[in-house]
Each structure stands twice: as C-alpha cells, then as structure tokens.
C-alpha atoms as a PDB file:
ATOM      1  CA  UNK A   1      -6.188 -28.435  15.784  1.00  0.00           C
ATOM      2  CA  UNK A   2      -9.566 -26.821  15.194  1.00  0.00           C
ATOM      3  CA  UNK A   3      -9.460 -23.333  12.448  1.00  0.00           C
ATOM      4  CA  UNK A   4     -12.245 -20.922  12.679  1.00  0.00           C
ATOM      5  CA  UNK A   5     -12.829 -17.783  11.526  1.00  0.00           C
ATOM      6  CA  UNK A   6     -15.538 -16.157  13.169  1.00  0.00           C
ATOM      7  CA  UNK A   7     -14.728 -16.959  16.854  1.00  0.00           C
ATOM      8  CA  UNK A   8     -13.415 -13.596  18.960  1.00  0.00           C
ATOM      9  CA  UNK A   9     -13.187 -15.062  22.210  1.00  0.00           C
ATOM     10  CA  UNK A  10     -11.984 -18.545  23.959  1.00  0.00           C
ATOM     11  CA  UNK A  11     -12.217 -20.202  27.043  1.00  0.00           C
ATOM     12  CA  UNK A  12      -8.383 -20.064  28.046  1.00  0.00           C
ATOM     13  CA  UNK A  13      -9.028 -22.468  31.244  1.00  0.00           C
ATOM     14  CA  UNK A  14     -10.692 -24.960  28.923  1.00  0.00           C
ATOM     15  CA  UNK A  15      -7.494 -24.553  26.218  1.00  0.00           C
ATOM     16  CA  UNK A  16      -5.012 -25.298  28.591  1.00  0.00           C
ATOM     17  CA  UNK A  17      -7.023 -28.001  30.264  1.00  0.00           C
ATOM     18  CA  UNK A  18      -7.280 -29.946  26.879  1.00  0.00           C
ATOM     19  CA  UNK A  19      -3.534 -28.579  26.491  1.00  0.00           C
ATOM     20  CA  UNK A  20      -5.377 -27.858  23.063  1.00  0.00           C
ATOM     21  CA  UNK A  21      -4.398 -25.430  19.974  1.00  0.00           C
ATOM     22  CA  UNK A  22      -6.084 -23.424  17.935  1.00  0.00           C
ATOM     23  CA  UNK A  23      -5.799 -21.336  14.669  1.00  0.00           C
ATOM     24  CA  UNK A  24      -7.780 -18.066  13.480  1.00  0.00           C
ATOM     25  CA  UNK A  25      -7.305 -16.392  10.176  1.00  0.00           C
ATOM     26  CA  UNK A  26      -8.717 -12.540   9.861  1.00  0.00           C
ATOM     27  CA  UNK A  27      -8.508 -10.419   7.291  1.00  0.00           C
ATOM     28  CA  UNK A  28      -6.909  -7.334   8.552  1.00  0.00           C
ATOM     29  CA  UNK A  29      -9.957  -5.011   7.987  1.00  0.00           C
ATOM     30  CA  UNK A  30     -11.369  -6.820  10.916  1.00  0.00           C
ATOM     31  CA  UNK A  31      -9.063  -4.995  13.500  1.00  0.00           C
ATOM     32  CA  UNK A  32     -10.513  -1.214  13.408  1.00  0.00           C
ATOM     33  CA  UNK A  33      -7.783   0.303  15.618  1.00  0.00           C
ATOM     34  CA  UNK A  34      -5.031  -1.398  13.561  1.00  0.00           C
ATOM     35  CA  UNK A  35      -6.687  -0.330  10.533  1.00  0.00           C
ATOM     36  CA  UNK A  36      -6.076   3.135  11.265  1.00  0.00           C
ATOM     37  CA  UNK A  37      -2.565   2.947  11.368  1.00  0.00           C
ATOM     38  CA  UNK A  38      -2.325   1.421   7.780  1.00  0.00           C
ATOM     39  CA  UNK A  39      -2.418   2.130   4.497  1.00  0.00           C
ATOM     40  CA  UNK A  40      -3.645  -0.360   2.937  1.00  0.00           C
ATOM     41  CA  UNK A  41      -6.677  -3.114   4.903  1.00  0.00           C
ATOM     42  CA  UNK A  42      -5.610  -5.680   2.951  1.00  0.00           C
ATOM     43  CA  UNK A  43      -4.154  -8.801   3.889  1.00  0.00           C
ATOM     44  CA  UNK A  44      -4.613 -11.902   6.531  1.00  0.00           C
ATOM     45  CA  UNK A  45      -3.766 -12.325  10.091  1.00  0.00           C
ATOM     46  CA  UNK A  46      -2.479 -15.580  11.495  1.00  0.00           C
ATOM     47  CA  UNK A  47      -2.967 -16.727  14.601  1.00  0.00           C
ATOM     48  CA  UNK A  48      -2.023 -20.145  16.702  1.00  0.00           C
ATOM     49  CA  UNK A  49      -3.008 -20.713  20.043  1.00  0.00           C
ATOM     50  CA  UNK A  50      -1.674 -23.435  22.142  1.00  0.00           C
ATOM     51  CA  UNK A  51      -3.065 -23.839  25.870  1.00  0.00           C
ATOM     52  CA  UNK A  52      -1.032 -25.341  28.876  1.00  0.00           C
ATOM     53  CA  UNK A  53      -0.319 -25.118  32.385  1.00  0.00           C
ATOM     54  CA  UNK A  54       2.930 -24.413  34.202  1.00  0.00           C
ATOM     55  CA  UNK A  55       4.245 -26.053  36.888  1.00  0.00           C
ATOM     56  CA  UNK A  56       2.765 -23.621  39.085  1.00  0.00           C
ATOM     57  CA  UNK A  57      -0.683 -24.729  37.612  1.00  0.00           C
ATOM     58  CA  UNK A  58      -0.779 -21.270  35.828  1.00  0.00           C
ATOM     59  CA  UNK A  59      -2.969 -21.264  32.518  1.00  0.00           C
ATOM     60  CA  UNK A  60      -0.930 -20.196  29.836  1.00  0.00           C
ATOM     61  CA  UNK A  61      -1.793 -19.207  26.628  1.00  0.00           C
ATOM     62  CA  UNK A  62       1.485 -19.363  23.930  1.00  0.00           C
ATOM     63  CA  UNK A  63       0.762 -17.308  20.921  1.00  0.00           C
ATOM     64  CA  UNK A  64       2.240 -17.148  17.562  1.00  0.00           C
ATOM     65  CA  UNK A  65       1.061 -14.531  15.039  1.00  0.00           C
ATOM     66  CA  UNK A  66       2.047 -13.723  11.852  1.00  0.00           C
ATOM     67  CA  UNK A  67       0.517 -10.853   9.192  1.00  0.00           C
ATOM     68  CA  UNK A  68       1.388  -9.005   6.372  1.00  0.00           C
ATOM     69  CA  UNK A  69       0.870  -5.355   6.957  1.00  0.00           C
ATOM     70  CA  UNK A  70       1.020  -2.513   4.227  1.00  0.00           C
ATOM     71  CA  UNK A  71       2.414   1.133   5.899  1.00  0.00           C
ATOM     72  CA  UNK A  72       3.241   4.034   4.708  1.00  0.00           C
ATOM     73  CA  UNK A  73       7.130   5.204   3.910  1.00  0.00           C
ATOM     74  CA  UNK A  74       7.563   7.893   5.675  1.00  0.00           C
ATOM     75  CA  UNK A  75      10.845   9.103   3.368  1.00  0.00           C
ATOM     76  CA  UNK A  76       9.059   7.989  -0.071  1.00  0.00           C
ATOM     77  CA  UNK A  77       5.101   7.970   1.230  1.00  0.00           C
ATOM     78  CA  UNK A  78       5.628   5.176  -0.889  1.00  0.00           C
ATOM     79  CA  UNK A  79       3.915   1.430   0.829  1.00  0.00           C
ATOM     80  CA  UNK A  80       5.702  -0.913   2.521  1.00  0.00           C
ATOM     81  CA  UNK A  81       4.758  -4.669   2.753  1.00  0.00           C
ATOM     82  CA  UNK A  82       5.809  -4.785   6.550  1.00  0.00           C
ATOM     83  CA  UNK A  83       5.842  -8.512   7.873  1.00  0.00           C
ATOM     84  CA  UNK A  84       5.125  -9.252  11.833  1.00  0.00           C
ATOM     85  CA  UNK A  85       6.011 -12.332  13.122  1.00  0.00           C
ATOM     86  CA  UNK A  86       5.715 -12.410  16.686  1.00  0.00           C
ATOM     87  CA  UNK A  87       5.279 -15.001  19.663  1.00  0.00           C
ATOM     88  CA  UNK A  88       4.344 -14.406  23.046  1.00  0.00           C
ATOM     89  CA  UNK A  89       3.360 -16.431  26.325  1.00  0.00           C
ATOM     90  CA  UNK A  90      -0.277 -14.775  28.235  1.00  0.00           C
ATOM     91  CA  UNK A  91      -0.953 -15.605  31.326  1.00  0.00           C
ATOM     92  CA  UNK A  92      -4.669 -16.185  32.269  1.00  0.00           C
ATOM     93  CA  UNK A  93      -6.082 -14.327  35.781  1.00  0.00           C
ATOM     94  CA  UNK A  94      -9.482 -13.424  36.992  1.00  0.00           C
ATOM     95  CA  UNK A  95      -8.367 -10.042  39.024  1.00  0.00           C
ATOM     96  CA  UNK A  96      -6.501  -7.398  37.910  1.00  0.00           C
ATOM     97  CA  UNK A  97      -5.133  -7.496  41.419  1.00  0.00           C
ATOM     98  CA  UNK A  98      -3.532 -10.997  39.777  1.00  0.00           C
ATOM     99  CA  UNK A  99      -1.609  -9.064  37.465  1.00  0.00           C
ATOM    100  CA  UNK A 100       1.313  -7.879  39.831  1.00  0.00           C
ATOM    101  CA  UNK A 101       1.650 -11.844  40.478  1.00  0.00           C
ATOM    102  CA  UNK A 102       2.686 -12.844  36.843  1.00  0.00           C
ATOM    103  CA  UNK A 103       6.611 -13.588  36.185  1.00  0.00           C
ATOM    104  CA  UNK A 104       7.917 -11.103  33.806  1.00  0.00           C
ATOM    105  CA  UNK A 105       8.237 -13.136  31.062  1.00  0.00           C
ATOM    106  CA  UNK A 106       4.699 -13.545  30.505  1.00  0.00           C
ATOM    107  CA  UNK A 107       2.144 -11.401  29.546  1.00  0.00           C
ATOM    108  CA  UNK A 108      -1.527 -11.107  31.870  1.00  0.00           C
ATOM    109  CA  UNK A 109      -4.850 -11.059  30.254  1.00  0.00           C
ATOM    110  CA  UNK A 110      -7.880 -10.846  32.053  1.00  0.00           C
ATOM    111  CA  UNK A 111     -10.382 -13.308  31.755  1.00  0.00           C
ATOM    112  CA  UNK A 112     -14.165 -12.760  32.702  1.00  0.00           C
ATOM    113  CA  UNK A 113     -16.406 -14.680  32.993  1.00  0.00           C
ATOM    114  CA  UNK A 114     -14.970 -17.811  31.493  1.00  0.00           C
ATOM    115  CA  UNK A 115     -13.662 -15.778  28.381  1.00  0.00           C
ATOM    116  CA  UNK A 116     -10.660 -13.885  26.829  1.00  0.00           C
ATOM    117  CA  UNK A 117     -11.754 -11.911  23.913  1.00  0.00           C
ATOM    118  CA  UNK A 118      -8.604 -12.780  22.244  1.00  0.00           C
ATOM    119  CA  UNK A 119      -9.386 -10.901  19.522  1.00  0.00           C
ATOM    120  CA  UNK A 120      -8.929  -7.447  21.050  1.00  0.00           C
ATOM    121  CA  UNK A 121      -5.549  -9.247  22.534  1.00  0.00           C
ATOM    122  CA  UNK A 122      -4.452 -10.199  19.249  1.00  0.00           C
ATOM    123  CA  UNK A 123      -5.436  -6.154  17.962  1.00  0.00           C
ATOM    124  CA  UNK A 124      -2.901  -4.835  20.887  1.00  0.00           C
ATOM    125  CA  UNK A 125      -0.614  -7.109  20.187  1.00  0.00           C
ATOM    126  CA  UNK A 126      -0.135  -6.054  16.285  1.00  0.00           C
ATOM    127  CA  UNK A 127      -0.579  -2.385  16.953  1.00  0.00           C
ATOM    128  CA  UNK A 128       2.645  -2.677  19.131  1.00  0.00           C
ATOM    129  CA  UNK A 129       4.106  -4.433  16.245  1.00  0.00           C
ATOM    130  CA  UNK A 130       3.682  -1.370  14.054  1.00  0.00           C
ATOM    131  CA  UNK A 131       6.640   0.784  14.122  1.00  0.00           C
ATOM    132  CA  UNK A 132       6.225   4.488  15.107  1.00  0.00           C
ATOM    133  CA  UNK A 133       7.874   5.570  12.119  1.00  0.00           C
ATOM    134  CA  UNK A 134       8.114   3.112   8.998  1.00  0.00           C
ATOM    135  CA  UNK A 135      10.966   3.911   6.726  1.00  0.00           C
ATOM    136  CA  UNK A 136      12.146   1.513   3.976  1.00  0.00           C
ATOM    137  CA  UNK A 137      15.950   1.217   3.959  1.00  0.00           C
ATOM    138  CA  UNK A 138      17.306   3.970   1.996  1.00  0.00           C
ATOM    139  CA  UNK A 139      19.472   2.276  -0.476  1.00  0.00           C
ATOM    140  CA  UNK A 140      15.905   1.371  -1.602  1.00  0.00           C
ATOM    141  CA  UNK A 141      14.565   5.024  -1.278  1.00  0.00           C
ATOM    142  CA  UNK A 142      14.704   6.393  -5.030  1.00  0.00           C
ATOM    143  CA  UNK A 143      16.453  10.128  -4.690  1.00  0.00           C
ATOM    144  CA  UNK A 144      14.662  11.974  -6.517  1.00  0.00           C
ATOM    145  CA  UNK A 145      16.815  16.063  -6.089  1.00  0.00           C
ATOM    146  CA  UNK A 146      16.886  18.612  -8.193  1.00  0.00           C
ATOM    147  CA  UNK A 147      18.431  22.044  -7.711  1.00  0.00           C
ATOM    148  CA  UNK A 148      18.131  24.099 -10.750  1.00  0.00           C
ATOM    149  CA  UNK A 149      20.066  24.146 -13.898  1.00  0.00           C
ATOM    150  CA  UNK A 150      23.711  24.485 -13.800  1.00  0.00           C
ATOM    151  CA  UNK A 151      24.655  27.694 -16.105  1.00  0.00           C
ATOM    152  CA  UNK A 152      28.275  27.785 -16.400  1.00  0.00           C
ATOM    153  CA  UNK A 153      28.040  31.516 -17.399  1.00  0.00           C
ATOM    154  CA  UNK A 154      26.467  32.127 -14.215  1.00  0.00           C
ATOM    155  CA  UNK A 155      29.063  30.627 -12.629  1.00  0.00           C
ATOM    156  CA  UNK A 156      32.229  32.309 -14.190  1.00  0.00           C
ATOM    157  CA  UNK A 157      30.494  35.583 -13.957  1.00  0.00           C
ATOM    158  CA  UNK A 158      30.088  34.988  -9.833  1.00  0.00           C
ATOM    159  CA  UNK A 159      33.410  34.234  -9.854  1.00  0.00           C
ATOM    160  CA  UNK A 160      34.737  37.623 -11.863  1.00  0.00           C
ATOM    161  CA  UNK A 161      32.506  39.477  -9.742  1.00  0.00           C
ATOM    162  CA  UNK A 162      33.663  41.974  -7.682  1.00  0.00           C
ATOM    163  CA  UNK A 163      35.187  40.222  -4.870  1.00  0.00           C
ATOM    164  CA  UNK A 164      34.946  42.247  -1.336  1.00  0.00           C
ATOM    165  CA  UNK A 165      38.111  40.593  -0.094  1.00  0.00           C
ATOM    166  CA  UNK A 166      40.073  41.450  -3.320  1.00  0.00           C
ATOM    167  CA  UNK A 167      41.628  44.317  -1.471  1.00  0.00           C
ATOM    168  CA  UNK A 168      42.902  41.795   1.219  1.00  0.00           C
ATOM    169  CA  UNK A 169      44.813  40.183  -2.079  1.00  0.00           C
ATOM    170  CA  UNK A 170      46.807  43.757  -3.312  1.00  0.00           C
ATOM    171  CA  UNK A 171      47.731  43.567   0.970  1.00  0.00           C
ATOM    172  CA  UNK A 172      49.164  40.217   0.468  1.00  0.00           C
ATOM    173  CA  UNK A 173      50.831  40.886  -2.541  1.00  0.00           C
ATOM    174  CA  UNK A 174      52.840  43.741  -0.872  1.00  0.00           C
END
C-alpha cells in the first residue's frame, strides 16, 4: 500500500490491474467547494483506494473515506465536530454514453485520458456527506429563554381587573 499526499489523480485501469490500494491524506482546506460549506478548514481527510475487476471485467474502484468535519449548529450557531465515514464502489468508463451501462450499485466516473482526478471525486463525494441542515441533538442544545420578570403584583392586578365577561357571571348567578 503506497500513501501520498500530493497525488490528485490515478490511473484507475492500472489500480485494478495490479488489484492495488492506495491511501491519500488531505487536509480539508485542500477541497475549496467543501470548504465553503464549513466552519472551520481544519482537519484531515482519509482516503483508501482499492482497484479490482468484476466478473464482467469492469474496473472498479472501492473507496473508503473518512474526515472530521466542523459545521455550523444551526439551533446554537454553535460548531459541530461532524464525522463522515463513508464507502462506495466507482465504476471506471471512457464515455459518458457508458454511464447508462453501470449496475446501480455502483457509482460511474469518467476517466480521460488514462486518469480519474480522484480528487474532485473524493470533493463530491464529502459535499454530499454534508447535511443540508446540521443540528446537534437538542438534549445537547443549551436553552437559553427568557421572558421578562415575573411581577406578582402585575399579575393579581390583571386578574382584579375589570373583567368584560363579569356580567356573564351576575347571569349565571341568577
């Protein structure tokens, strides 16, 4: 298994040939679009790789990533350490017109020219993670209400006030 930091991009075909694997670590500043959606850029992104072939001879790509990603509460506006753990299977194809060919329960990429900028897959990938709305459970939400002082004067004088239904009380009483 073979780490690297740097590398965007792999040669799936060659991957599953070797039925090799492969392991990236970025730090999540590195993904721009995801970086938008977060408060906070710190953190790691971990990636495995592992290339085979099916038994239709398709090149697969299985993919495991993991990452630690910091949101905003949208209750609190408070940060939440928000974990993705997520594996899927790609399917390598050299047409888009390839795409309507790939079983369901695997995902196409398209390759060009020899490469997959897996990289930008990985980006999608963790952006669909992210939850539209990101609310931490809310017996962990600290309430913070307040709706004035409580004047028990005020209230006993309300209460002595004069009520408009008072003359519905005499009726009642008759």
């Amino acid at each position: 298994m073979r780490e690297s930091q740097q590398i965007s991009s792999i040669q799936p075909f060659k991957l599953a040939n070797k039925e090799g694997e492969l392991s990236f670590k970025w730090p999540v500043s590195e993904f721009k679009r995801l970086s938008e959606m977060l408060l906070s850029e710190t953190g790691e992104v971990n990636v495995k790789l592992e290339g085979l072939y099916d038994h239709r001879k398709r090149c697969l790509i299985v993919a495991k990533i993991s990452a630690q990603l910091t949101l905003e509460c949208q209750t609190s506006f408070e940060p939440i350490d928000y974990q993705v753990d997520h594996e899927t299977t790609y399917c390598a194809v050299v047409a888009e017109s390839q795409f309507a060919e790939v079983e369901e329960e695997y995902e196409p990429v398209l390759v060009e020219e020899g490469y997959l900028d897996i990289k930008q897959v990985i980006e999608d990938e963790l952006i669909l993670a992210v939850p539209l709305v990101a609310n931490k459970p809310l017996n962990e939400i600290e309430q913070k209400m307040s709706f004035g002082e409580l004047d028990e004067a005020k209230i006993a004088a309300a209460e002595k006030a004069d009520n408009p239904f008072s003359v519905l009380e005499n009726l009642k009483k008759t």
